[in-house]
N, C-alpha and C. Protein backbone atom coordinates (compact mmCIF):
# COMPACT_ATOMS: atom_id res chain seq x y z
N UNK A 1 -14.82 42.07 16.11
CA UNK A 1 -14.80 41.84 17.56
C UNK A 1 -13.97 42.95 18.20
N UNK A 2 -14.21 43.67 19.33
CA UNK A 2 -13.77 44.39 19.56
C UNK A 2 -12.39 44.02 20.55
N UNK A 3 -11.71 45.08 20.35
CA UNK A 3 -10.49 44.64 21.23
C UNK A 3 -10.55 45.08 22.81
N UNK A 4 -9.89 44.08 23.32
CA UNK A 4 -10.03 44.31 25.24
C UNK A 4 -9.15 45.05 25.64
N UNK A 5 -9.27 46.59 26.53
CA UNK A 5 -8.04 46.68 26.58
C UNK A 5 -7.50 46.32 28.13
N UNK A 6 -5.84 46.08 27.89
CA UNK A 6 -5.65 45.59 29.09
C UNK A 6 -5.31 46.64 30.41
N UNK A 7 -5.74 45.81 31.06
CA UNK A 7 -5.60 46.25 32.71
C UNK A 7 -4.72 47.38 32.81
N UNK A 8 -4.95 48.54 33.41
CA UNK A 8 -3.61 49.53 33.67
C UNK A 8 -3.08 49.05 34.58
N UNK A 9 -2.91 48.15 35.48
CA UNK A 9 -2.26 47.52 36.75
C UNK A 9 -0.96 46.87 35.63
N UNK A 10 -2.07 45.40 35.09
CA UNK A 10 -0.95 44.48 34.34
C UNK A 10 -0.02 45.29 32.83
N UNK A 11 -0.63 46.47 32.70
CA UNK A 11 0.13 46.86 31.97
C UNK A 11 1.34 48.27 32.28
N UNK A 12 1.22 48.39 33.77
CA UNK A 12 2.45 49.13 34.46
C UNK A 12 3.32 48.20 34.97
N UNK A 13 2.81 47.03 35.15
CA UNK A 13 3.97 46.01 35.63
C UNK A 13 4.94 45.59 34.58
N UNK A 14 3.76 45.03 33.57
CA UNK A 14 4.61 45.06 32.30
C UNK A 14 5.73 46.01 31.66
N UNK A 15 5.16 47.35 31.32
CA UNK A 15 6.37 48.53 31.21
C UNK A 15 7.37 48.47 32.72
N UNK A 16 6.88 48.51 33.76
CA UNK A 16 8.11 48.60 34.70
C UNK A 16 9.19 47.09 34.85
N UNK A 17 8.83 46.01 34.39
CA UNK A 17 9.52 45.46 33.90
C UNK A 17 10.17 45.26 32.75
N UNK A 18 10.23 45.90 31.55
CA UNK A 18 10.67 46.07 30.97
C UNK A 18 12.15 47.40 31.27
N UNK A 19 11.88 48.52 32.14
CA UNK A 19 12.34 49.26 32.10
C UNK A 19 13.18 48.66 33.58
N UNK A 20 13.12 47.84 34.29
CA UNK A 20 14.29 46.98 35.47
C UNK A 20 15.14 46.29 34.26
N UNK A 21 14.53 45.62 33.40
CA UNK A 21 15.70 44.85 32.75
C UNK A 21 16.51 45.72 31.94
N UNK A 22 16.21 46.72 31.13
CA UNK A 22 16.51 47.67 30.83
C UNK A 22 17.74 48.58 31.77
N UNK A 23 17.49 49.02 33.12
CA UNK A 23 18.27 49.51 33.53
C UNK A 23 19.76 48.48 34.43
N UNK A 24 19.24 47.04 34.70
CA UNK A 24 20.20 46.13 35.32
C UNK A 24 21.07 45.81 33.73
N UNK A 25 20.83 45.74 32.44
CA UNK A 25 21.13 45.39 31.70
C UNK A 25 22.81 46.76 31.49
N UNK A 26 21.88 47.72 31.31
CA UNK A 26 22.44 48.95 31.27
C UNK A 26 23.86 49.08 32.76
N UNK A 27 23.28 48.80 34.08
CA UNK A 27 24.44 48.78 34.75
C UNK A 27 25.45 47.92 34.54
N UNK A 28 25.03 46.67 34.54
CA UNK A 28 25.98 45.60 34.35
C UNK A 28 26.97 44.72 35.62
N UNK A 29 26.67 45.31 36.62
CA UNK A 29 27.01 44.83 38.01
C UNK A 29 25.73 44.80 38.62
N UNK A 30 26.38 44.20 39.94
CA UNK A 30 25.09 44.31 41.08
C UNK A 30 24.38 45.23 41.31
N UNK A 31 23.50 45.49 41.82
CA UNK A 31 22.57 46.70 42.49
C UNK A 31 21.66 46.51 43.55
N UNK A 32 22.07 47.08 44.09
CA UNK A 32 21.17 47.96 45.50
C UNK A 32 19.36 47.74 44.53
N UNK A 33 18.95 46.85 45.26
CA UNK A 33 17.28 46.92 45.24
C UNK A 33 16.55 48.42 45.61
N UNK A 34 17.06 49.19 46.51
CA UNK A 34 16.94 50.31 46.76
C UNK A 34 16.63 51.41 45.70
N UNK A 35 18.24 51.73 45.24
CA UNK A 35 18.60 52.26 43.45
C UNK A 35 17.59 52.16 42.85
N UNK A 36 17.64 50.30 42.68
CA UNK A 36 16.58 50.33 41.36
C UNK A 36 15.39 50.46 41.15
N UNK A 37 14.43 50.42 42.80
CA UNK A 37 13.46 50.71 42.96
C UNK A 37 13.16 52.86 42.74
N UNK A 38 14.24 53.30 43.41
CA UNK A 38 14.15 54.63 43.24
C UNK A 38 14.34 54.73 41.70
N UNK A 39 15.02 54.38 40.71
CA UNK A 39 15.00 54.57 39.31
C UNK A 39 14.14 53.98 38.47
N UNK A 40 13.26 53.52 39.05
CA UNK A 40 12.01 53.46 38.39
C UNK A 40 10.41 53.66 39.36
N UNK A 41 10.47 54.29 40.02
CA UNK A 41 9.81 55.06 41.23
C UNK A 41 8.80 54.12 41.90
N UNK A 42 9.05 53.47 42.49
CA UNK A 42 8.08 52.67 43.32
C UNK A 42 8.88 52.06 44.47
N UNK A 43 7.98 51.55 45.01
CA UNK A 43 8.45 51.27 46.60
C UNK A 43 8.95 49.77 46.65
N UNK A 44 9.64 49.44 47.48
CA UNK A 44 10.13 47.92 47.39
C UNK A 44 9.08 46.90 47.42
N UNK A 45 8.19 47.34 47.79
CA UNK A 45 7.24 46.64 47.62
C UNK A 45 6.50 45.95 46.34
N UNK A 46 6.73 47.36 45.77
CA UNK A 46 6.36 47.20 44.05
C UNK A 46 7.31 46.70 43.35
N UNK A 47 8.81 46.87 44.11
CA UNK A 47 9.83 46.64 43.38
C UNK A 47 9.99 44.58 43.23
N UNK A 48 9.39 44.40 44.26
CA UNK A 48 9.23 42.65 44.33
C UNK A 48 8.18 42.45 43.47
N UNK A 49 7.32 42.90 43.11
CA UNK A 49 6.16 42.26 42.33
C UNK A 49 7.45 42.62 40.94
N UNK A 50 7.46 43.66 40.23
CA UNK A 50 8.58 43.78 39.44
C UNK A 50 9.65 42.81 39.06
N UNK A 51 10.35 42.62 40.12
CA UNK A 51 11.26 41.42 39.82
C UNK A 51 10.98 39.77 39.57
N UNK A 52 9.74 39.72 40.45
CA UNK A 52 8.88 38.47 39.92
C UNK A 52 8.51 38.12 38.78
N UNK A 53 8.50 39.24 38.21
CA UNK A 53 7.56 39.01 36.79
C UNK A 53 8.60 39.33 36.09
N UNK A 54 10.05 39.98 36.29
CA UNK A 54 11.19 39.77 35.39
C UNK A 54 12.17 38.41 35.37
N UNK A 55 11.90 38.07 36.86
CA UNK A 55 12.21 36.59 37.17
C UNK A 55 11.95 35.50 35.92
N UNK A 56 10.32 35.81 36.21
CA UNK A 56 9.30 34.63 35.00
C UNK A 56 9.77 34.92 33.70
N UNK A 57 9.55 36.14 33.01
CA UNK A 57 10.07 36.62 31.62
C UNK A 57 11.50 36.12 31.20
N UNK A 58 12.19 35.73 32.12
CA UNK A 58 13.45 35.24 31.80
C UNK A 58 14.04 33.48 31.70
N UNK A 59 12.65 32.83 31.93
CA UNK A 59 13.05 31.73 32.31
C UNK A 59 13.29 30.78 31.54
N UNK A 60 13.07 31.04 29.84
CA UNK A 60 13.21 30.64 28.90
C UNK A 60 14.23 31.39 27.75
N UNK A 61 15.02 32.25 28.50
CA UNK A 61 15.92 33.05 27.74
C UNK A 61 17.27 32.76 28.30
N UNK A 62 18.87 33.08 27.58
CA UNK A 62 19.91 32.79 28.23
C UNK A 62 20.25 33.67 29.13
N UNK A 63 19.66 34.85 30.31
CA UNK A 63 19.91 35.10 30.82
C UNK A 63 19.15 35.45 31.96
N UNK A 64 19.32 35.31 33.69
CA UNK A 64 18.57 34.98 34.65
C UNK A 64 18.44 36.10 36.03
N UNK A 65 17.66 36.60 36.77
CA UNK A 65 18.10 37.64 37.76
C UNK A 65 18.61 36.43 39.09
N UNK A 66 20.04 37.13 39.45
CA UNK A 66 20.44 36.67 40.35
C UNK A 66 19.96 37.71 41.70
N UNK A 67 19.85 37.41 42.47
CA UNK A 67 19.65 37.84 43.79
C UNK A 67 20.35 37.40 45.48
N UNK A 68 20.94 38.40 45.85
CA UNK A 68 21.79 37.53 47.41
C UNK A 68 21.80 39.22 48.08
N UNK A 69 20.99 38.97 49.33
CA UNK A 69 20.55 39.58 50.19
C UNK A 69 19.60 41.12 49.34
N UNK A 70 20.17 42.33 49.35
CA UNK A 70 20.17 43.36 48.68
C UNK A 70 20.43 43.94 47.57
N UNK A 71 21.28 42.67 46.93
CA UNK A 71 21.83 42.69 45.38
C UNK A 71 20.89 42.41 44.41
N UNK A 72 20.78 42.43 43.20
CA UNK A 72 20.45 42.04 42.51
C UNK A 72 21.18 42.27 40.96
N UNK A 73 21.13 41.02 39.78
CA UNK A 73 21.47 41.49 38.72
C UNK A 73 21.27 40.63 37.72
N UNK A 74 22.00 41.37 36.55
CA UNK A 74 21.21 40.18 35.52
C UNK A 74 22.55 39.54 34.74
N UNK A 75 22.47 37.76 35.04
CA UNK A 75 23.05 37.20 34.38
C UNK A 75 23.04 36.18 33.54
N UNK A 76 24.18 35.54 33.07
CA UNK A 76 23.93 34.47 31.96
C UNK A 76 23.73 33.31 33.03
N UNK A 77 23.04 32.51 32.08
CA UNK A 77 22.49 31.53 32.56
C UNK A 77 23.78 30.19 31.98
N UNK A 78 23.71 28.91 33.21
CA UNK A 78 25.22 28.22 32.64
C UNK A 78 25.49 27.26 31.82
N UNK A 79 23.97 27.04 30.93
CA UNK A 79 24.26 26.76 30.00
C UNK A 79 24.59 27.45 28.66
N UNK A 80 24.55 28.67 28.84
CA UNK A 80 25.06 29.32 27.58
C UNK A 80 26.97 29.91 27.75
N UNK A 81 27.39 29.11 28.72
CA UNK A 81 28.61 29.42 29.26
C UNK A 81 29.52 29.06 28.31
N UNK A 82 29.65 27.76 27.42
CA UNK A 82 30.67 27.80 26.25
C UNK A 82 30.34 29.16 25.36
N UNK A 83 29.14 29.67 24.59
CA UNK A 83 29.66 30.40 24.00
C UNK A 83 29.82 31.70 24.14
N UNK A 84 29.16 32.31 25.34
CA UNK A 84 29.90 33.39 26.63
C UNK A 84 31.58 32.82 26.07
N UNK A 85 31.85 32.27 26.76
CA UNK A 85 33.23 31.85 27.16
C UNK A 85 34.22 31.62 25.76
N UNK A 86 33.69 31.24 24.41
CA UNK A 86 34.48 30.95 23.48
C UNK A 86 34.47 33.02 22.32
N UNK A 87 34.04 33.64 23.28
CA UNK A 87 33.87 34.69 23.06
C UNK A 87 34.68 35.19 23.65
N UNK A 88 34.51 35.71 25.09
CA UNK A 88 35.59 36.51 25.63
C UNK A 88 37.11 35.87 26.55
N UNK A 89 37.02 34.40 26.10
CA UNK A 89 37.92 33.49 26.89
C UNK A 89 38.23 34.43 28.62
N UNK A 90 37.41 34.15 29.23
CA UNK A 90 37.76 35.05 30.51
C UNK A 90 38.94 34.20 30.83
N UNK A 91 39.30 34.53 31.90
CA UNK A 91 40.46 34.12 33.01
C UNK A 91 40.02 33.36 33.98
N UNK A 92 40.59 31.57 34.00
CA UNK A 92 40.22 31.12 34.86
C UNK A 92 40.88 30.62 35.93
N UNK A 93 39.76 30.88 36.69
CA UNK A 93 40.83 31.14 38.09
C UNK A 93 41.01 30.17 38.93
N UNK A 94 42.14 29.99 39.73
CA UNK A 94 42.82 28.66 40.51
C UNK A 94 41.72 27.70 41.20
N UNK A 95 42.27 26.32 40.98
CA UNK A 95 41.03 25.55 41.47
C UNK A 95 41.06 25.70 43.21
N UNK A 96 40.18 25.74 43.57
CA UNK A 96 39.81 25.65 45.60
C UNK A 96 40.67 23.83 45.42
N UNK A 97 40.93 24.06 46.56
CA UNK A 97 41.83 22.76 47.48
C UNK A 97 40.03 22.60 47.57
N UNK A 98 40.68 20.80 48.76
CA UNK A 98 39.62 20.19 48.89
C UNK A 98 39.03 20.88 50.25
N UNK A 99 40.16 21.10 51.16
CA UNK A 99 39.41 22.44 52.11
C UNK A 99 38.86 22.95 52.28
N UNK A 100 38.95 24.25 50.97
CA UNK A 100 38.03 24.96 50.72
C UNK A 100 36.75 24.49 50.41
N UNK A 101 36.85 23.99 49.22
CA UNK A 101 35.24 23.57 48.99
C UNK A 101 34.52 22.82 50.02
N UNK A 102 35.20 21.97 51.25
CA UNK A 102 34.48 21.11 51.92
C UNK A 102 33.86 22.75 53.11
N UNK A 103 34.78 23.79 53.21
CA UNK A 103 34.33 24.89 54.15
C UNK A 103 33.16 25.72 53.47
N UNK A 104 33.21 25.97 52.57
CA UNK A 104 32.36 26.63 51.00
C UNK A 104 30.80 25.71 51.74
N UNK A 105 31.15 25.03 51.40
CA UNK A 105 29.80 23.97 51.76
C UNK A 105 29.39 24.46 52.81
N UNK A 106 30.21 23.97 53.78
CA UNK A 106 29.42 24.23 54.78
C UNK A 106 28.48 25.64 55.24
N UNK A 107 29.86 26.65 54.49
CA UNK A 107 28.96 28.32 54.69
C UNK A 107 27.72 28.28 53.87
N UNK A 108 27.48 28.02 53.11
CA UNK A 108 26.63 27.62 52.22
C UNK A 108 25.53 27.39 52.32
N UNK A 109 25.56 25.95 53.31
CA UNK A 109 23.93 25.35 53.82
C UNK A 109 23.67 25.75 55.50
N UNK A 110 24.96 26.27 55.72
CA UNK A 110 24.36 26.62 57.43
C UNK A 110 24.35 27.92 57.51
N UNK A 111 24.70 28.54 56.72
CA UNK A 111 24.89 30.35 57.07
C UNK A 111 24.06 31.41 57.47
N UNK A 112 24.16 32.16 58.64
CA UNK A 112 25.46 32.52 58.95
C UNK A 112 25.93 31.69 59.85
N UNK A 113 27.26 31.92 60.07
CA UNK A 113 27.83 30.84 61.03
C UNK A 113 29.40 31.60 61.25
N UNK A 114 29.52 31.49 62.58
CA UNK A 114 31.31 31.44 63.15
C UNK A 114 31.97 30.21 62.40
N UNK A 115 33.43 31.49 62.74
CA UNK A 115 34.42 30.98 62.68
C UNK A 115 34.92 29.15 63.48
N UNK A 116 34.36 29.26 64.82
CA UNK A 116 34.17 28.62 65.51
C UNK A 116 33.35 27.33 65.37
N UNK A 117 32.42 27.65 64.83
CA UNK A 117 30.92 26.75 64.73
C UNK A 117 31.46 25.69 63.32
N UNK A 118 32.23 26.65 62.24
CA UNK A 118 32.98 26.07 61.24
C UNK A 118 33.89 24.77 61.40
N UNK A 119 35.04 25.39 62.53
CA UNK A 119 35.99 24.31 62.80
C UNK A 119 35.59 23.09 63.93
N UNK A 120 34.52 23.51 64.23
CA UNK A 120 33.70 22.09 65.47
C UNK A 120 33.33 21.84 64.26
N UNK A 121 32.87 21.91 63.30
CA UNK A 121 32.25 20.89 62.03
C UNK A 121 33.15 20.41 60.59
N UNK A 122 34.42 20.87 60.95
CA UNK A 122 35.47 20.32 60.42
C UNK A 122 36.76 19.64 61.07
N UNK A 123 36.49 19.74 62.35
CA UNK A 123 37.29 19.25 63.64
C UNK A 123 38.59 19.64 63.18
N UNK A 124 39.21 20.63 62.79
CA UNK A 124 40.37 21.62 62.15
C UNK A 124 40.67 22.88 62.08
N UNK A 125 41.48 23.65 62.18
CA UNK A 125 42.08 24.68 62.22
C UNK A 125 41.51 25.19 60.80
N UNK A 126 40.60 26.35 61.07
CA UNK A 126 39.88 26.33 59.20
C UNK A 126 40.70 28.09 58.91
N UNK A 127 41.74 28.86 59.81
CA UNK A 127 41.93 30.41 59.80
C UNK A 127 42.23 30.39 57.73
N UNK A 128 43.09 29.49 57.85
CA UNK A 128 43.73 29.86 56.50
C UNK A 128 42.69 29.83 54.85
N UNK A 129 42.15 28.60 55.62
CA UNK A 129 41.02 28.41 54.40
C UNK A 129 39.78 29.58 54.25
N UNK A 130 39.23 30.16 55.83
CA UNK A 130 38.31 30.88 55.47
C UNK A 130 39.26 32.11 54.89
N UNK A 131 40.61 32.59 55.13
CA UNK A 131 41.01 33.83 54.87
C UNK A 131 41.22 33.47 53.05
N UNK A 132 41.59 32.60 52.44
CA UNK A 132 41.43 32.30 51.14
C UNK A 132 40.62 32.32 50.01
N UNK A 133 38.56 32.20 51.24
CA UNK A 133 37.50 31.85 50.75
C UNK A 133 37.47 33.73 50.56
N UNK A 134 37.66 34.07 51.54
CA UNK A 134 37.42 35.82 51.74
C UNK A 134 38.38 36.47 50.74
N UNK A 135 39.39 36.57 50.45
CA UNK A 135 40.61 36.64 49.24
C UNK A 135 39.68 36.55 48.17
N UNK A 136 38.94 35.71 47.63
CA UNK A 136 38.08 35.18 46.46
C UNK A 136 37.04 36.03 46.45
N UNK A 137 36.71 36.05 47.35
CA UNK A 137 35.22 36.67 47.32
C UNK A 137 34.12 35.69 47.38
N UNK A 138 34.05 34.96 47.56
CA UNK A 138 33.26 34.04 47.83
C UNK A 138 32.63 33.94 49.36
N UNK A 139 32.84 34.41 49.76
CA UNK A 139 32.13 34.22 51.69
C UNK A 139 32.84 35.60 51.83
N UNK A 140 31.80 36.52 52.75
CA UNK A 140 32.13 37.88 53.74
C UNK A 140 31.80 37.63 54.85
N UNK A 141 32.04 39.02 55.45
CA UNK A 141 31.25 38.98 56.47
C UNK A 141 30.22 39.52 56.84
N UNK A 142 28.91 38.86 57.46
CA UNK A 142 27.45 39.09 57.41
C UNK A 142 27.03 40.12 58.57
N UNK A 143 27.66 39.40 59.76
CA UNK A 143 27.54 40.42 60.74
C UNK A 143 28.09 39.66 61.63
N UNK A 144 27.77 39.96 63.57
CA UNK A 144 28.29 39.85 63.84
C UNK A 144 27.77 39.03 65.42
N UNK A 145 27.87 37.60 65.98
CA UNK A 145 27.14 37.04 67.27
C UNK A 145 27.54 38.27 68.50
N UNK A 146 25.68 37.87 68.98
CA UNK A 146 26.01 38.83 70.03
C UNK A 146 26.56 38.08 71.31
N UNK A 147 27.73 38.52 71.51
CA UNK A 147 28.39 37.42 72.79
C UNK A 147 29.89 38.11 72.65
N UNK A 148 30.32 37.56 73.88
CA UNK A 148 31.88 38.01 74.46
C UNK A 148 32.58 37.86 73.29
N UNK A 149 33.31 39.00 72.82
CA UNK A 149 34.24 39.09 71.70
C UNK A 149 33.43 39.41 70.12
N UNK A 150 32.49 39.16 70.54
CA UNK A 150 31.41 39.37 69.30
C UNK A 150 31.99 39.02 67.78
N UNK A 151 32.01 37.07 67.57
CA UNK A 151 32.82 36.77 66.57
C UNK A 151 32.09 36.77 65.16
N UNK A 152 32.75 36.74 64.05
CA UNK A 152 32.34 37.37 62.99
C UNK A 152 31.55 36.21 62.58
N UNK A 153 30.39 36.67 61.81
CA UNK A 153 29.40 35.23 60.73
C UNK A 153 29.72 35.62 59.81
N UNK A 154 29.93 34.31 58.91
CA UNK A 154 30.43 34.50 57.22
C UNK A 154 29.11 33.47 56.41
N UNK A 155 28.72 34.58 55.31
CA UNK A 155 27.96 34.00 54.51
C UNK A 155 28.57 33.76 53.40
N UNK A 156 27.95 33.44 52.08
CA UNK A 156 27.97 33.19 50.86
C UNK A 156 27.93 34.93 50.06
N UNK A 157 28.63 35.07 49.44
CA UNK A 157 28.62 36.27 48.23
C UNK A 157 27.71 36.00 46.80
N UNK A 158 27.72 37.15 46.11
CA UNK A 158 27.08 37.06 44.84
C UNK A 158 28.43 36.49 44.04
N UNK A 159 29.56 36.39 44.41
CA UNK A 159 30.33 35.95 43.72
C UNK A 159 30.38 34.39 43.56
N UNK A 160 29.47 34.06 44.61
CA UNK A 160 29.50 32.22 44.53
C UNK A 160 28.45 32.18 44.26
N UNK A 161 27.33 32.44 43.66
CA UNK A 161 26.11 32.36 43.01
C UNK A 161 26.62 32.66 41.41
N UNK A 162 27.36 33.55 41.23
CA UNK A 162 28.27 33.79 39.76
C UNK A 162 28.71 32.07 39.13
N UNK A 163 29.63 32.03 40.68
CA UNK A 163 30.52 30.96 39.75
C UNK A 163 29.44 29.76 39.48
N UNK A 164 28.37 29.30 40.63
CA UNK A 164 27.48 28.27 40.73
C UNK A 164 26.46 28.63 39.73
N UNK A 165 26.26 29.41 38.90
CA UNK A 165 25.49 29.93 38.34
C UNK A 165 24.05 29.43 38.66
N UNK A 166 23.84 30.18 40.06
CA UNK A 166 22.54 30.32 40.44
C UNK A 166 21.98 31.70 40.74
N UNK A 167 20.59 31.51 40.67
CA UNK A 167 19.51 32.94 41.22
C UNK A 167 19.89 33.39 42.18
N UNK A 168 19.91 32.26 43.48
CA UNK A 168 20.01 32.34 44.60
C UNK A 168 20.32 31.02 45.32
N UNK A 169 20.53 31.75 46.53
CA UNK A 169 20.84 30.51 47.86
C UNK A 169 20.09 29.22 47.67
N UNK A 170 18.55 30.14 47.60
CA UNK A 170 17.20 29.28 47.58
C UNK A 170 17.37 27.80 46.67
N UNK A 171 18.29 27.78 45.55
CA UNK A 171 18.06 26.80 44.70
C UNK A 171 19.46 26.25 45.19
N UNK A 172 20.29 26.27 46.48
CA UNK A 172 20.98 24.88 46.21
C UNK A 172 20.63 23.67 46.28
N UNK A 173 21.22 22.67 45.49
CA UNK A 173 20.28 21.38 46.03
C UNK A 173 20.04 21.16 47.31
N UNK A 174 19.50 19.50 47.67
CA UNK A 174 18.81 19.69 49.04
C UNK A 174 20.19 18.68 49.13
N UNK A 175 20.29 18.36 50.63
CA UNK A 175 21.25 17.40 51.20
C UNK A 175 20.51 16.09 51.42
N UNK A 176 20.65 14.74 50.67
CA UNK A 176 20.14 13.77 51.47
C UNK A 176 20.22 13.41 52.91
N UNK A 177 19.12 13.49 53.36
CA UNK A 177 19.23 12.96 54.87
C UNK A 177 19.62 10.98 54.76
N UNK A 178 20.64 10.84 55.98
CA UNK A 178 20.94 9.36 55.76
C UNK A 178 19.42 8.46 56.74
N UNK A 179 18.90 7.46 55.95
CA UNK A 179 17.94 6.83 56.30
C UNK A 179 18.33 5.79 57.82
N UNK A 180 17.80 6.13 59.05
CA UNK A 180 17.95 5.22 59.86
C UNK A 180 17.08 4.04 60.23
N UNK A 181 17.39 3.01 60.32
CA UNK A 181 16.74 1.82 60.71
C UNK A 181 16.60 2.05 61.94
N UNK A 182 14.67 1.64 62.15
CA UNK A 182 14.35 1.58 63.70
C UNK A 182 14.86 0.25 64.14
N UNK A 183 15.58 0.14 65.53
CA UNK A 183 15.84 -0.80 66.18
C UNK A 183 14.77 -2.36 65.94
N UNK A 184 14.80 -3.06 66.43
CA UNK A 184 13.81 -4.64 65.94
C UNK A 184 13.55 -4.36 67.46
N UNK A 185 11.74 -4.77 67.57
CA UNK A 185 11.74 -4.79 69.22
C UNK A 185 11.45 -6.52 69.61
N UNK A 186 12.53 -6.57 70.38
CA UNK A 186 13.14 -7.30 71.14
C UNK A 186 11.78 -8.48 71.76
N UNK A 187 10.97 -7.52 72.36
CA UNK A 187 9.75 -8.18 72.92
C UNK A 187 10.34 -8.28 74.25
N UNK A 188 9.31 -9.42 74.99
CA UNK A 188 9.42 -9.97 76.16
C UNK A 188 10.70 -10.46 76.25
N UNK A 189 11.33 -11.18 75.74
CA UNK A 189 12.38 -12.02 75.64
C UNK A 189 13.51 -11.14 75.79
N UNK A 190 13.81 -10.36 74.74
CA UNK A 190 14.71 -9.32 75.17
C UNK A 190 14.78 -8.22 76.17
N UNK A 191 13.73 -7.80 76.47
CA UNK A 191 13.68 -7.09 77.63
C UNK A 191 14.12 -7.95 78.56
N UNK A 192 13.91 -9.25 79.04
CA UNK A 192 14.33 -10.15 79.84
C UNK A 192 15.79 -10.30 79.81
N UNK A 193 16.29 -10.67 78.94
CA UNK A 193 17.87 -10.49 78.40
C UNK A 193 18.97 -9.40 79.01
N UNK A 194 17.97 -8.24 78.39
CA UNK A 194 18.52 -6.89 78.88
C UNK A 194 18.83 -6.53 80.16
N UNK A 195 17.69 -7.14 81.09
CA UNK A 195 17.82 -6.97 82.65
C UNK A 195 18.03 -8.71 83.57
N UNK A 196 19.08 -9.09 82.35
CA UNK A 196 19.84 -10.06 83.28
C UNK A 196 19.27 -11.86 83.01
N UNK A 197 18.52 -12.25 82.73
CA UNK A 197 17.58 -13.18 82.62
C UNK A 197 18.91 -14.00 82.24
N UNK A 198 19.02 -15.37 83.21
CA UNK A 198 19.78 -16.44 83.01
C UNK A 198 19.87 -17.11 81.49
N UNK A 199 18.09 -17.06 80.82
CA UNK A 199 18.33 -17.78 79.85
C UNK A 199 19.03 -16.61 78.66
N UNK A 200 19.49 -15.86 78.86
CA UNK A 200 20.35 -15.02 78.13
C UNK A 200 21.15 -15.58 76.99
N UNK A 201 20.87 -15.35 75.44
CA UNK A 201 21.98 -16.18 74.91
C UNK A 201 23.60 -14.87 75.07
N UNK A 202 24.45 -16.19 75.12
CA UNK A 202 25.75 -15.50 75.16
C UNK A 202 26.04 -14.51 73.43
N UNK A 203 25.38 -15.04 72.70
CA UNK A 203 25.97 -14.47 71.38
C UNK A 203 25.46 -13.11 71.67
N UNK A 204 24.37 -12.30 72.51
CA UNK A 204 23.95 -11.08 72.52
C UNK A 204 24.76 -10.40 72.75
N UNK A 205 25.61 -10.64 73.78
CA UNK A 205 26.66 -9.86 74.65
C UNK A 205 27.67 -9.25 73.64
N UNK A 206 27.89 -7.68 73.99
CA UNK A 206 28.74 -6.81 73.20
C UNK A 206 29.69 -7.81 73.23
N UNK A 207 30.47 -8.51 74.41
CA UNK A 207 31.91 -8.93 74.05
C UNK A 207 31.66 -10.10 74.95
N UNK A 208 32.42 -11.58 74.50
CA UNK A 208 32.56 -13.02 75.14
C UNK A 208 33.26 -12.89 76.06
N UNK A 209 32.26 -13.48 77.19
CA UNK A 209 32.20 -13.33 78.25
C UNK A 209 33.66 -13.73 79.09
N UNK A 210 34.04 -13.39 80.54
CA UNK A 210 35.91 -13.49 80.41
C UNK A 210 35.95 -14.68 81.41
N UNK A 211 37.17 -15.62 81.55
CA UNK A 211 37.09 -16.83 82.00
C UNK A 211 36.59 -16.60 83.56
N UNK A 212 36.26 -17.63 83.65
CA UNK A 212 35.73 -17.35 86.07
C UNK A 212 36.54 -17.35 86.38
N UNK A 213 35.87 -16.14 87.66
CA UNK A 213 37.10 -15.85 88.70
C UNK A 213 37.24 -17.09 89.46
């Protein structure tokens, strides 16, 4: 039987993925999508089909491409973190107050976002905690609202995709929404109630009723 040969398309994707993992492996930090598209000569365009298919190739191996904005790189995945870790015992570093992580969050699922927009959603003075989150590396700054004083937006870093050991933003979990009960309709009767109706029972009333004047 004769052999098929394959596609020169699927088989330049193939070698150019081989030669991205190859060179992110070889850097060992982040990289400029840019870089890595120029070091293996194709356009960003090509450079996304590329990473897709190094994405997939990895998804059954201990190590995963992380991605956050322009970065990209290749890391361990967190379940292979004990024996990463019983290897080079890294340094671990101080736990976040409850502060932090409750501010972390929030940059997290709303970002970008002010300084401002932060502490209306923590009803608190947040200067110290975001300057702590920024100290870490964990939240920068993204850019900047256009408006009087033009205050800074802080996102999420590749350094909190490190520690969360995720790809990306894309996979934090979702937030349960809290389920509301529709009101009971009242009908005739209550609408009557509502706009005064003598036969009104007293138990409806927000508060028992106050002695006659």
């Amino acid at each position: 039987m004769p052999v098929t040969e394959q596609p020169a398309a699927t088989a330049d994707l193939a070698a150019l993925r081989k030669d991205a993992e190859a060179v992110l492996f070889s850097v060992g930090a982040p990289m400029e999508t840019r870089a890595l598209a120029d070091a293996l000569e194709v356009d960003l365009r090509g450079l996304e089909e590329v990473l897709a298919a190094l994405a997939l190739s990895l998804q059954d191996r201990g190590l995963m491409l992380q991605r956050h904005g322009t970065l990209v790189q290749l890391a361990t995945r967190p379940e292979t973190a004990t024996a990463v870790r019983r290897l080079l015992n890294p340094e671990v570093p101080g736990r976040l107050s409850a502060a932090a992580y409750e501010t972390l969050a929030i940059i997290a699922y709303r970002q970008p976002l002010t300084k401002a927009a932060i502490e209306e959603i923590r009803g608190v003075d947040s200067e110290r905690v975001l300057e702590g989150l920024l100290g870490r590396s964990l939240i920068e700054e993204v850019g900047r609202l256009d408006q009087p004083g033009q205050p800074r937006l802080f996102g999420t870093t590749l350094r909190f995709l490190q520690l969360l050991g995720m790809e990306s933003v894309e996979h934090l979990p979702g937030v349960p929404q809290p389920e509301i009960e529709a009101a009971p309709d009242l009908g005739a009767r209550g609408e009557a109630r509502r706009a005064g109706d003598p036969d009104r029972d007293p138990g409806s009333e927000p508060f028992p009723p106050g002695p006659p004047a």
